[in-house]
N, C-alpha and C. Protein backbone atom coordinates (compact mmCIF):
# COMPACT_ATOMS: atom_id res chain seq x y z
N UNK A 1 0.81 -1.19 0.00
CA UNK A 1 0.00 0.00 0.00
C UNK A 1 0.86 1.26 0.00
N UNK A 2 1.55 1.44 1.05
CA UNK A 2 2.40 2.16 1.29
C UNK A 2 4.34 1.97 1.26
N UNK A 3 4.91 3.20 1.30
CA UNK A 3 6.32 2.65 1.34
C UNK A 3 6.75 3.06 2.78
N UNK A 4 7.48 2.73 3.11
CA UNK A 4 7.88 2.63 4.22
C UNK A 4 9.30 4.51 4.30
N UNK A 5 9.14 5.08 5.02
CA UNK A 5 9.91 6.33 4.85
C UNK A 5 11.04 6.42 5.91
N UNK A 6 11.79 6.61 6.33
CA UNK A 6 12.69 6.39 7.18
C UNK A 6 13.01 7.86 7.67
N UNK A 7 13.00 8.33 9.00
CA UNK A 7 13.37 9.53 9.26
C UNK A 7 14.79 10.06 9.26
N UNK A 8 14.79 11.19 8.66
CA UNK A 8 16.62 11.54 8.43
C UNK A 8 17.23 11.62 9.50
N UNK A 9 18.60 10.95 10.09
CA UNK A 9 19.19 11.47 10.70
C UNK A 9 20.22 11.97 11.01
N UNK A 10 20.84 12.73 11.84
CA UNK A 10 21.37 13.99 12.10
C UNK A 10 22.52 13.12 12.94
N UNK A 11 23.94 13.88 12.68
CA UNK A 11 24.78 13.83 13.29
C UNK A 11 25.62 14.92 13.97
N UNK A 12 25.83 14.80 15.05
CA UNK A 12 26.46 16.09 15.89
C UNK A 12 27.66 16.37 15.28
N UNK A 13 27.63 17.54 15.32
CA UNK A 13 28.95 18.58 14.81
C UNK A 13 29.03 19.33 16.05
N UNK A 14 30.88 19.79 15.82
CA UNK A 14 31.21 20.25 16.80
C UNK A 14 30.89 22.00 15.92
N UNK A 15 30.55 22.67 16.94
CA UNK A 15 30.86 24.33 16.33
C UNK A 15 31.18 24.63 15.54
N UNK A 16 31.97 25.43 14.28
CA UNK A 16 33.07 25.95 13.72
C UNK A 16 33.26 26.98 14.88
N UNK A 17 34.57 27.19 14.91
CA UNK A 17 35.78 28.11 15.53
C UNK A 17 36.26 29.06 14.71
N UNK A 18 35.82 29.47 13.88
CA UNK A 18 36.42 30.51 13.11
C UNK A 18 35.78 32.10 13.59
N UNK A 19 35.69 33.07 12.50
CA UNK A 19 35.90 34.23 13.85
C UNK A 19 34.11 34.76 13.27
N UNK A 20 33.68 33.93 12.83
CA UNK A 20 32.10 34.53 12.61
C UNK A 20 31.54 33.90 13.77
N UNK A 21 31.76 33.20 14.23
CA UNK A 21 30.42 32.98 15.62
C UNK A 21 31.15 33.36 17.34
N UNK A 22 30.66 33.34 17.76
CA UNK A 22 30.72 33.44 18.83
C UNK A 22 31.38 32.46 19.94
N UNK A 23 31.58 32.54 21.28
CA UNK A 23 32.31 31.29 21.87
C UNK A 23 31.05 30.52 21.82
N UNK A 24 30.03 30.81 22.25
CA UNK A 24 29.34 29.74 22.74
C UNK A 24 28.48 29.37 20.96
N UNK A 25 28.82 29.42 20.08
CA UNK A 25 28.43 28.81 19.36
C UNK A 25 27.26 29.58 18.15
N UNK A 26 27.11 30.44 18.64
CA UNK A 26 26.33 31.30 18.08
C UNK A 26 26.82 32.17 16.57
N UNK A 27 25.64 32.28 16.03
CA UNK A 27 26.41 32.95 14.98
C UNK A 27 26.33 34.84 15.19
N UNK A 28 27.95 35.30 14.87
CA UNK A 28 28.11 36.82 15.47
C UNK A 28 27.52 37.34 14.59
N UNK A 29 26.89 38.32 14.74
CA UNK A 29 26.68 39.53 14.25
C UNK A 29 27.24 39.89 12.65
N UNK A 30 26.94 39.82 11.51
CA UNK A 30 27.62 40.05 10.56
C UNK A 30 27.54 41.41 10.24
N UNK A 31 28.17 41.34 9.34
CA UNK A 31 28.78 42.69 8.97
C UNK A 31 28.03 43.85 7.70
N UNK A 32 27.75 44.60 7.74
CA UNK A 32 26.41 45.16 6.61
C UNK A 32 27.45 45.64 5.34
N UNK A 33 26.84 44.77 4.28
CA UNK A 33 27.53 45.05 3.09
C UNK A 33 27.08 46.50 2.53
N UNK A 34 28.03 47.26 1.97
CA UNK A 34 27.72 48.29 1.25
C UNK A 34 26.99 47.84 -0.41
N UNK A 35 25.59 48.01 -0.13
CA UNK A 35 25.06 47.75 -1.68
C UNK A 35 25.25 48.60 -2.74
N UNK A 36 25.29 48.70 -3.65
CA UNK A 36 25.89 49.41 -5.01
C UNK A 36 23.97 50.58 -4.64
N UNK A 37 24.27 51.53 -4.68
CA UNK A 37 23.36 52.69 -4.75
C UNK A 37 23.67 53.89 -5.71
N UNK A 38 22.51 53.92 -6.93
CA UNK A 38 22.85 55.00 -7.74
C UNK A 38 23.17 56.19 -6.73
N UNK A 39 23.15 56.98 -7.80
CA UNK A 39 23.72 58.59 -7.45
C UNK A 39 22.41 59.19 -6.99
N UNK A 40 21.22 58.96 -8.59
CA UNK A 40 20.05 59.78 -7.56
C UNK A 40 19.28 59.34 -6.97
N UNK A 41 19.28 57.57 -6.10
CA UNK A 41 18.95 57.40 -5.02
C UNK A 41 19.67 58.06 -4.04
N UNK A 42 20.68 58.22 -3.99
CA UNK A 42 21.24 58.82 -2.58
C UNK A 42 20.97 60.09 -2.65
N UNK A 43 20.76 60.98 -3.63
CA UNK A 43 20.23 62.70 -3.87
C UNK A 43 18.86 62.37 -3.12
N UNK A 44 17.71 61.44 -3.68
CA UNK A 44 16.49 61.38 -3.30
C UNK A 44 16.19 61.30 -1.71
N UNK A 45 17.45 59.90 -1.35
CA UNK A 45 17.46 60.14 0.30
C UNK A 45 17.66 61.33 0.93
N UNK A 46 18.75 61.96 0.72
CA UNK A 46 18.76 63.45 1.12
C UNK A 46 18.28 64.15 1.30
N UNK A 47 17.29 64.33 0.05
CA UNK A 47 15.93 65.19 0.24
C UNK A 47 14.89 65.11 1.22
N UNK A 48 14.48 63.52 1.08
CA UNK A 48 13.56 62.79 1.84
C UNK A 48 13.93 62.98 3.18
N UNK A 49 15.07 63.16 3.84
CA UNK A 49 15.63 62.97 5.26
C UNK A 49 15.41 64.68 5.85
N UNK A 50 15.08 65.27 5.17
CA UNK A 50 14.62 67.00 5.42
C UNK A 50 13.17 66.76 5.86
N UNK A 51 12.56 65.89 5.38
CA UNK A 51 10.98 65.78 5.33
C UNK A 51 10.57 65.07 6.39
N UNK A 52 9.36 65.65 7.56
CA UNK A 52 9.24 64.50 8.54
C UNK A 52 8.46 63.12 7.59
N UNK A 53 7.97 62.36 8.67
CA UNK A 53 7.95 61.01 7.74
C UNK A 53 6.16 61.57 7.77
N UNK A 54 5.48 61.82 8.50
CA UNK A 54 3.92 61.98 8.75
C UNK A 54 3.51 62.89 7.37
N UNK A 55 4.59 64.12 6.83
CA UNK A 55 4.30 64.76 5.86
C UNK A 55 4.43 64.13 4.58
N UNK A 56 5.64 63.35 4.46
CA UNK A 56 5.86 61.75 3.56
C UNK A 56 4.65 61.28 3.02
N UNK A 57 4.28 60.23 4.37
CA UNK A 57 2.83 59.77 4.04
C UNK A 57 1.72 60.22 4.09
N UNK A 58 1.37 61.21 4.23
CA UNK A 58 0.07 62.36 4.05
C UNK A 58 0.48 62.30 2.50
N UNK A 59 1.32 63.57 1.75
CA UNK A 59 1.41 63.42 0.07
C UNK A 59 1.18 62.61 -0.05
N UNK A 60 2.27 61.49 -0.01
CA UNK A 60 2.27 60.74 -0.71
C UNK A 60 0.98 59.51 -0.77
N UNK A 61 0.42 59.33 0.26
CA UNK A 61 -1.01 58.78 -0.28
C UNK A 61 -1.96 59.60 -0.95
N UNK A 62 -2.08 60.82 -0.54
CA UNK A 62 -2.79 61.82 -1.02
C UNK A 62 -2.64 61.93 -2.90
N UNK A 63 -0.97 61.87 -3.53
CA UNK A 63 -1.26 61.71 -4.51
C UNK A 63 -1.64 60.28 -5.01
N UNK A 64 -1.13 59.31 -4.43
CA UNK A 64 -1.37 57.95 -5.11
C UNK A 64 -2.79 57.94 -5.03
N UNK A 65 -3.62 58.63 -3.71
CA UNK A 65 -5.51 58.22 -4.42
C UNK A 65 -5.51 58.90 -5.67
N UNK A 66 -5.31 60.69 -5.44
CA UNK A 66 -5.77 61.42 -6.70
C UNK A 66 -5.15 60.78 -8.08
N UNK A 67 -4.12 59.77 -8.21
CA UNK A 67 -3.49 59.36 -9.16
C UNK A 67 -4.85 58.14 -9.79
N UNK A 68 -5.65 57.87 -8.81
CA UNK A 68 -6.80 56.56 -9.26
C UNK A 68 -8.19 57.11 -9.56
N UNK A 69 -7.87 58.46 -9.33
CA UNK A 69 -9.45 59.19 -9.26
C UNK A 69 -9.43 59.57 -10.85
N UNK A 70 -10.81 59.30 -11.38
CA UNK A 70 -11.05 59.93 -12.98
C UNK A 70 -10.63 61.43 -12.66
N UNK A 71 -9.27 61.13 -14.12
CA UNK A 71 -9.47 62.42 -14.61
C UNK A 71 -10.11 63.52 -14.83
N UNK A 72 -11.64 63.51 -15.00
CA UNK A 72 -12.48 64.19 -15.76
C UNK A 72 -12.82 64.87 -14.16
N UNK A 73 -12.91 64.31 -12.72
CA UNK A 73 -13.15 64.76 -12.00
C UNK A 73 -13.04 66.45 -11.28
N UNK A 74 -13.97 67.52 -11.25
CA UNK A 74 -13.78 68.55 -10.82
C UNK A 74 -13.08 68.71 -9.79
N UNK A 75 -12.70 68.02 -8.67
CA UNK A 75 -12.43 68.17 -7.72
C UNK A 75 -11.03 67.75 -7.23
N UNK A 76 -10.42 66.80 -8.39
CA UNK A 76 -9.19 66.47 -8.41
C UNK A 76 -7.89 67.43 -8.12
N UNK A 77 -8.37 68.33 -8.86
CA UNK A 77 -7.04 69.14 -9.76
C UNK A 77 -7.28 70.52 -8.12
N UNK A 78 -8.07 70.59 -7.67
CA UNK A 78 -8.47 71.65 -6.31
C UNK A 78 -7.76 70.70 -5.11
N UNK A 79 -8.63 69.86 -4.92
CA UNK A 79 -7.78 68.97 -3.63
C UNK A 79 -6.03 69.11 -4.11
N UNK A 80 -5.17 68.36 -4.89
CA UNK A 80 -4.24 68.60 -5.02
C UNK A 80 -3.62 69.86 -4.67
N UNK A 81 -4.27 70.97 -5.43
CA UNK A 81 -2.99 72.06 -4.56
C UNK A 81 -3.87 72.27 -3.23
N UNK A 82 -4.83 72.11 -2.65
CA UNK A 82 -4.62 71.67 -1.12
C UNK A 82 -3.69 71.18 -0.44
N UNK A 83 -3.72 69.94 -0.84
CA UNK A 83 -2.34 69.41 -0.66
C UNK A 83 -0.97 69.68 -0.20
N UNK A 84 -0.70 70.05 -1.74
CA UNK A 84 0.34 70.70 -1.63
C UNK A 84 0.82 72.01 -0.78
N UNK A 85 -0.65 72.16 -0.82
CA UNK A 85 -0.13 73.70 0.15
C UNK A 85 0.04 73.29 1.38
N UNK A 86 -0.65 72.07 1.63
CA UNK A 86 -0.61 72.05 3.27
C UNK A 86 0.55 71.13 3.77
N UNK A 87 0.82 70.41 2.53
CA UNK A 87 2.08 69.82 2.95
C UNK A 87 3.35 70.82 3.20
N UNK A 88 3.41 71.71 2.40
CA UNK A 88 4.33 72.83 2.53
C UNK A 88 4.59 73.52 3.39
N UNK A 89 3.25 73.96 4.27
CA UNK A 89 2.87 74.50 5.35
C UNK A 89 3.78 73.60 6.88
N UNK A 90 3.03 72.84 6.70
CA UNK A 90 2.96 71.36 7.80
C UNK A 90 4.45 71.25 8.09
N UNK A 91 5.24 71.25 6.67
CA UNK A 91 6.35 70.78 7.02
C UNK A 91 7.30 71.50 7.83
N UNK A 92 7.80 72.65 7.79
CA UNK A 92 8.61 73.55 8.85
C UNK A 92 8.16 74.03 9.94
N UNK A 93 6.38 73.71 10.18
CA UNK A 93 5.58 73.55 11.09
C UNK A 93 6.63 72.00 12.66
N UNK A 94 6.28 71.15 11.79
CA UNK A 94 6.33 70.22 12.40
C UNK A 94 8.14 69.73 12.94
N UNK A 95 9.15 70.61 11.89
CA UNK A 95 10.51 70.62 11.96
C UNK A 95 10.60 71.42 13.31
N UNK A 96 10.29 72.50 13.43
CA UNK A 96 10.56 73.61 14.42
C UNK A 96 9.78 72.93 15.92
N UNK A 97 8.68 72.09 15.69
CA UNK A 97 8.20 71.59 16.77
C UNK A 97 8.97 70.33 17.11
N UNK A 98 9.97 69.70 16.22
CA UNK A 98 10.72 68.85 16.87
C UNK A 98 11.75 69.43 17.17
N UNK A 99 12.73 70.46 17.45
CA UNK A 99 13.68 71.41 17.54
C UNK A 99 13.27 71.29 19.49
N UNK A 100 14.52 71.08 20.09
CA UNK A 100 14.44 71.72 21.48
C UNK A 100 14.61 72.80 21.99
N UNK A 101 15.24 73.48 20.75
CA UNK A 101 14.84 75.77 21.24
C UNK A 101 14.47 75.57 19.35
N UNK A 102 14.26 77.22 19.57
CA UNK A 102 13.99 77.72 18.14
C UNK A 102 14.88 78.71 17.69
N UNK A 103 16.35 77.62 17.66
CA UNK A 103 17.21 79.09 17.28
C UNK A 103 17.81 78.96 15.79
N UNK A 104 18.82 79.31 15.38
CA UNK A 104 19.44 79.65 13.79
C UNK A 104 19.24 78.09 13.04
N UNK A 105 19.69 77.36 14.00
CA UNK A 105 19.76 75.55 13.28
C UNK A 105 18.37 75.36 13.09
N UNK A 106 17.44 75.66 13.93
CA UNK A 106 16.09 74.99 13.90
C UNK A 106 15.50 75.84 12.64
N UNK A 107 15.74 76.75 12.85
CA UNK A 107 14.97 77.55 11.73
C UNK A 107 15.47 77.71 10.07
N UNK A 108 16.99 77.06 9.87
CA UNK A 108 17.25 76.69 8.91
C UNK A 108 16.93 75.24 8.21
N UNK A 109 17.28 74.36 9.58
CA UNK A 109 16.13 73.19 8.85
C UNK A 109 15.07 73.03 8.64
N UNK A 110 14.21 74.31 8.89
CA UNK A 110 12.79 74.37 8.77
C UNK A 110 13.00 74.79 7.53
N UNK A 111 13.54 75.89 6.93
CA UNK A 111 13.22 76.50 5.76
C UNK A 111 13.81 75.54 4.66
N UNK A 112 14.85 74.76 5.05
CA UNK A 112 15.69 73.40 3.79
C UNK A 112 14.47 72.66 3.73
N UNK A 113 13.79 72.30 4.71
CA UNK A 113 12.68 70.93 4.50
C UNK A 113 11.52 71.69 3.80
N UNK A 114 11.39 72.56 4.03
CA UNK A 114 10.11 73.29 2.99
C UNK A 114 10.53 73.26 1.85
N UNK A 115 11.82 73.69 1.41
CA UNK A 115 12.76 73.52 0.07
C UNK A 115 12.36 72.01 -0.34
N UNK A 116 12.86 71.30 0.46
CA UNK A 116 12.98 69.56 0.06
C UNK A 116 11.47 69.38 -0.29
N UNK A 117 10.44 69.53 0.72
CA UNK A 117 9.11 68.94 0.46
C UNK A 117 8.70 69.34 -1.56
N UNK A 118 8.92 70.84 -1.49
CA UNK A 118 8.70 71.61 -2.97
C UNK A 118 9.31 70.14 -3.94
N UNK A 119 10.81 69.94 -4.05
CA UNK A 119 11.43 69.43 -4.90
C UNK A 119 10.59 67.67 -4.84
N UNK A 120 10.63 67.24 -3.26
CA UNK A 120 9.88 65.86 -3.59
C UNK A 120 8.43 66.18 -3.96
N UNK A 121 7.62 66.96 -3.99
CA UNK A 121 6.31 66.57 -4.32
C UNK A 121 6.70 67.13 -5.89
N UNK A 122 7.86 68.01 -6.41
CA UNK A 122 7.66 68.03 -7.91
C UNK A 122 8.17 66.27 -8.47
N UNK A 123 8.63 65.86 -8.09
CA UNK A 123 9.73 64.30 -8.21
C UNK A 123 8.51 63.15 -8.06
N UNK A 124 7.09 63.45 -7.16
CA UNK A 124 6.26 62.92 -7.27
C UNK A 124 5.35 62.81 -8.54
N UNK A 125 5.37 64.20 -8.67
CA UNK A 125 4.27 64.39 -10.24
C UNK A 125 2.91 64.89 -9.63
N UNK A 126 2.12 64.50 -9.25
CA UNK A 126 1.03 64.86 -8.51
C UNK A 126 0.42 66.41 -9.37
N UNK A 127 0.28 67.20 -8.77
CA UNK A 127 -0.67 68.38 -9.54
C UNK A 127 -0.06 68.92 -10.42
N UNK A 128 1.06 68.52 -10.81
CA UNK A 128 1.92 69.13 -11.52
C UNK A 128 2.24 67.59 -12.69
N UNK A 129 1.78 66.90 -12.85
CA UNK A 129 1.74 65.79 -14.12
C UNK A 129 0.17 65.85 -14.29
N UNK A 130 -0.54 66.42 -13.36
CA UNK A 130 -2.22 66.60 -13.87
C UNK A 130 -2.07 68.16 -14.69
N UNK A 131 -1.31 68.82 -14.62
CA UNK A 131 -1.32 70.16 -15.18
C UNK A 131 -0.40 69.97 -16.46
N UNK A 132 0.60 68.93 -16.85
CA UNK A 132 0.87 68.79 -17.52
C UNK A 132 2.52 69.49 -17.86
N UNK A 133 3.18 69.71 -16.15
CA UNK A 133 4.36 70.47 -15.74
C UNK A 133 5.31 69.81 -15.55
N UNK A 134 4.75 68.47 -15.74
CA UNK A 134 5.91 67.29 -14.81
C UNK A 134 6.76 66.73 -15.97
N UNK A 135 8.01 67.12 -15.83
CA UNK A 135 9.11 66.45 -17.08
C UNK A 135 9.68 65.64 -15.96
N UNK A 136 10.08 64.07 -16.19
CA UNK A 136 10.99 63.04 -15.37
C UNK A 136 12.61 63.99 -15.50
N UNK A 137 12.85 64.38 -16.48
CA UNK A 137 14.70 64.56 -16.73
C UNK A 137 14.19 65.87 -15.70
N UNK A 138 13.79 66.79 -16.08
CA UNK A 138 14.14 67.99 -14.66
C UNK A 138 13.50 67.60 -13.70
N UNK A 139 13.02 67.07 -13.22
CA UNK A 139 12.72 65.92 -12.23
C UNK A 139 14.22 65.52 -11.10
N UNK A 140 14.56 64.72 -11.98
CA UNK A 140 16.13 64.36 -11.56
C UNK A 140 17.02 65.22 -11.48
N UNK A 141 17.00 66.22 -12.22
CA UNK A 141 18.33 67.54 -12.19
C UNK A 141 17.95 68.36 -11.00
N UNK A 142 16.34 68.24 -10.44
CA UNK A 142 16.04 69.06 -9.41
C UNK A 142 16.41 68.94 -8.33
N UNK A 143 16.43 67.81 -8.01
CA UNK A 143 16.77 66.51 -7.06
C UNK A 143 17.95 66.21 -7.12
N UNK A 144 18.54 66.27 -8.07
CA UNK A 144 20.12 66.10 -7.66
C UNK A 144 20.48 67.71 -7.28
N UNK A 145 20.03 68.78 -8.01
CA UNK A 145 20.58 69.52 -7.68
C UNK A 145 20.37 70.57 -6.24
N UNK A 146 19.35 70.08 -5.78
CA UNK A 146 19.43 70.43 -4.70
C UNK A 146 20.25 69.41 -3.30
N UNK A 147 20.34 68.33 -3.89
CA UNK A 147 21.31 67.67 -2.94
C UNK A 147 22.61 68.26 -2.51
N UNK A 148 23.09 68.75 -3.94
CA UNK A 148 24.12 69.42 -4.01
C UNK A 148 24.54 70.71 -3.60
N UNK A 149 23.51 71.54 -3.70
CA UNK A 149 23.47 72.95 -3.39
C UNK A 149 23.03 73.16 -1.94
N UNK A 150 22.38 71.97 -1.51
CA UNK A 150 22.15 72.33 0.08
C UNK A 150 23.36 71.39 0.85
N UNK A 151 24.05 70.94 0.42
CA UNK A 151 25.69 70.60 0.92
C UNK A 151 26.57 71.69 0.68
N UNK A 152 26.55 72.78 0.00
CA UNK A 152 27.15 73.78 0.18
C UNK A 152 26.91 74.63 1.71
N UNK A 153 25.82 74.31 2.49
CA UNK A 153 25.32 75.65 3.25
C UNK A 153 25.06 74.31 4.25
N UNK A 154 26.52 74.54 5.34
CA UNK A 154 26.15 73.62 6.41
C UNK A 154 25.18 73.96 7.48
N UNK A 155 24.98 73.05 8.20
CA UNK A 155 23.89 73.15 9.24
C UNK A 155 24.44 74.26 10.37
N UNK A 156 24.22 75.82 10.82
CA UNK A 156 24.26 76.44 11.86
C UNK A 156 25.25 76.24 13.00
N UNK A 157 25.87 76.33 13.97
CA UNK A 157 26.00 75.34 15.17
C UNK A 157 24.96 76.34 16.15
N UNK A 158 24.85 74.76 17.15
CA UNK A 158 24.19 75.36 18.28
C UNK A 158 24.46 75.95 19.44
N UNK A 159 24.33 76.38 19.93
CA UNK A 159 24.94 77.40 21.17
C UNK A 159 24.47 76.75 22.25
N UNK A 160 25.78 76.22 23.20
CA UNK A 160 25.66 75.43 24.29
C UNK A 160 25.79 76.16 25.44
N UNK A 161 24.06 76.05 25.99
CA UNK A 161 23.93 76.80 27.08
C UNK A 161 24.90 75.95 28.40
C-alpha cells in the first residue's frame, strides 16, 4: 500500500571556531555590506531625510488616491494644490516643533525641509503631471541639484547653554 519512509538522521557537529560565531556557538553579528546605490537614489534620500515622515505619508497617499481618481473629476485638480499647500505649510511647522529651542539651526532646517518637500512633491508628479508640468529629466536635475546645493550651506552650530 504504502512505502515505508525512514526519518533523516542527524549527526552532531562540533561548532566551527572561526571568527564569525561566537564562543558559545552562536552565529556573530555580521557585517552590513555596502550595496551598489545610484547617485540619484542617494540625492532622493537626502531630500527625503529634510521631510518628517507623517508629511511623507500624508502626500504621498494623497497623490497615489488622486493618481486613481477619474481624470475628468472637478475636484481632483483643487484637492491637489490643497495638498500641496498644506504639505508645505505642515512641514517647517512640524521641523521647528521637533527642535528643542527655536534658534538659527532649527529655523534653517525648517526652511531646507520646505525647500525639500517643494522638490519631492515636484519628483512625485502629482498636480503638476495633472497640469501637464511634470518632465521626469528635470525631475532628476532638481533633485540632484538640490542635494548638491544644500551641501554647500552647512547646518548652523548650536549654542551650548
Amino acid at each position: 500500500m504504502g512505502r515505508i519512509v525512514e526519518p533523516p538522521t542527524f549527526r552532531m557537529v562540533d561548532p566551527p571556531t572561526d571568527s564569525n560565531t561566537t564562543p558559545m556557538g552562536a552565529a556573530a553579528p555580521r557585517k552590513k555590506i555596502k550595496q551598489p546605490v545610484s547617485k540619484g537614489d542617494k540625492a532622493l534620500d537626502k531630500v527625503v531625510n529634510f521631510i518628517p515622515y507623517e508629511v511623507l505619508v500624508f502626500y504621498g497617499g494623497v497623490v497615489g488616491a488622486l493618481n486613481s481618481a477619474e481624470p475628468s473629476a472637478r475636484w481632483r485638480i483643487p484637492l491637489a494644490w490643497a495638498c500641496l499647500g498644506l504639505g508645505a505649510i505642515l512641514t517647517p511647522i512640524y521641523r521647528l516643533k521637533q527642535s528643542p529651542k527655536w534658534d538659527l539651526a532649527a529655523w534653517y532646517i525648517a526652511f531646507m525641509s520646505m525647500i525639500a518637500f517643494g522638490v519631492w512633491a515636484y519628483s512625485l508628479g502629482g498636480i503638476f503631471a495633472f497640469k501637464q508640468w511634470y518632465y521626469p529629466v528635470i525631475s532628476g536635475v532638481v533633485v540632484l541639484a538640490f542635494s548638491v546645493i544644500s551641501g554647500l550651506f552647512p547646518l548652523p552650530r548650536r549654542q551650548v547653554e
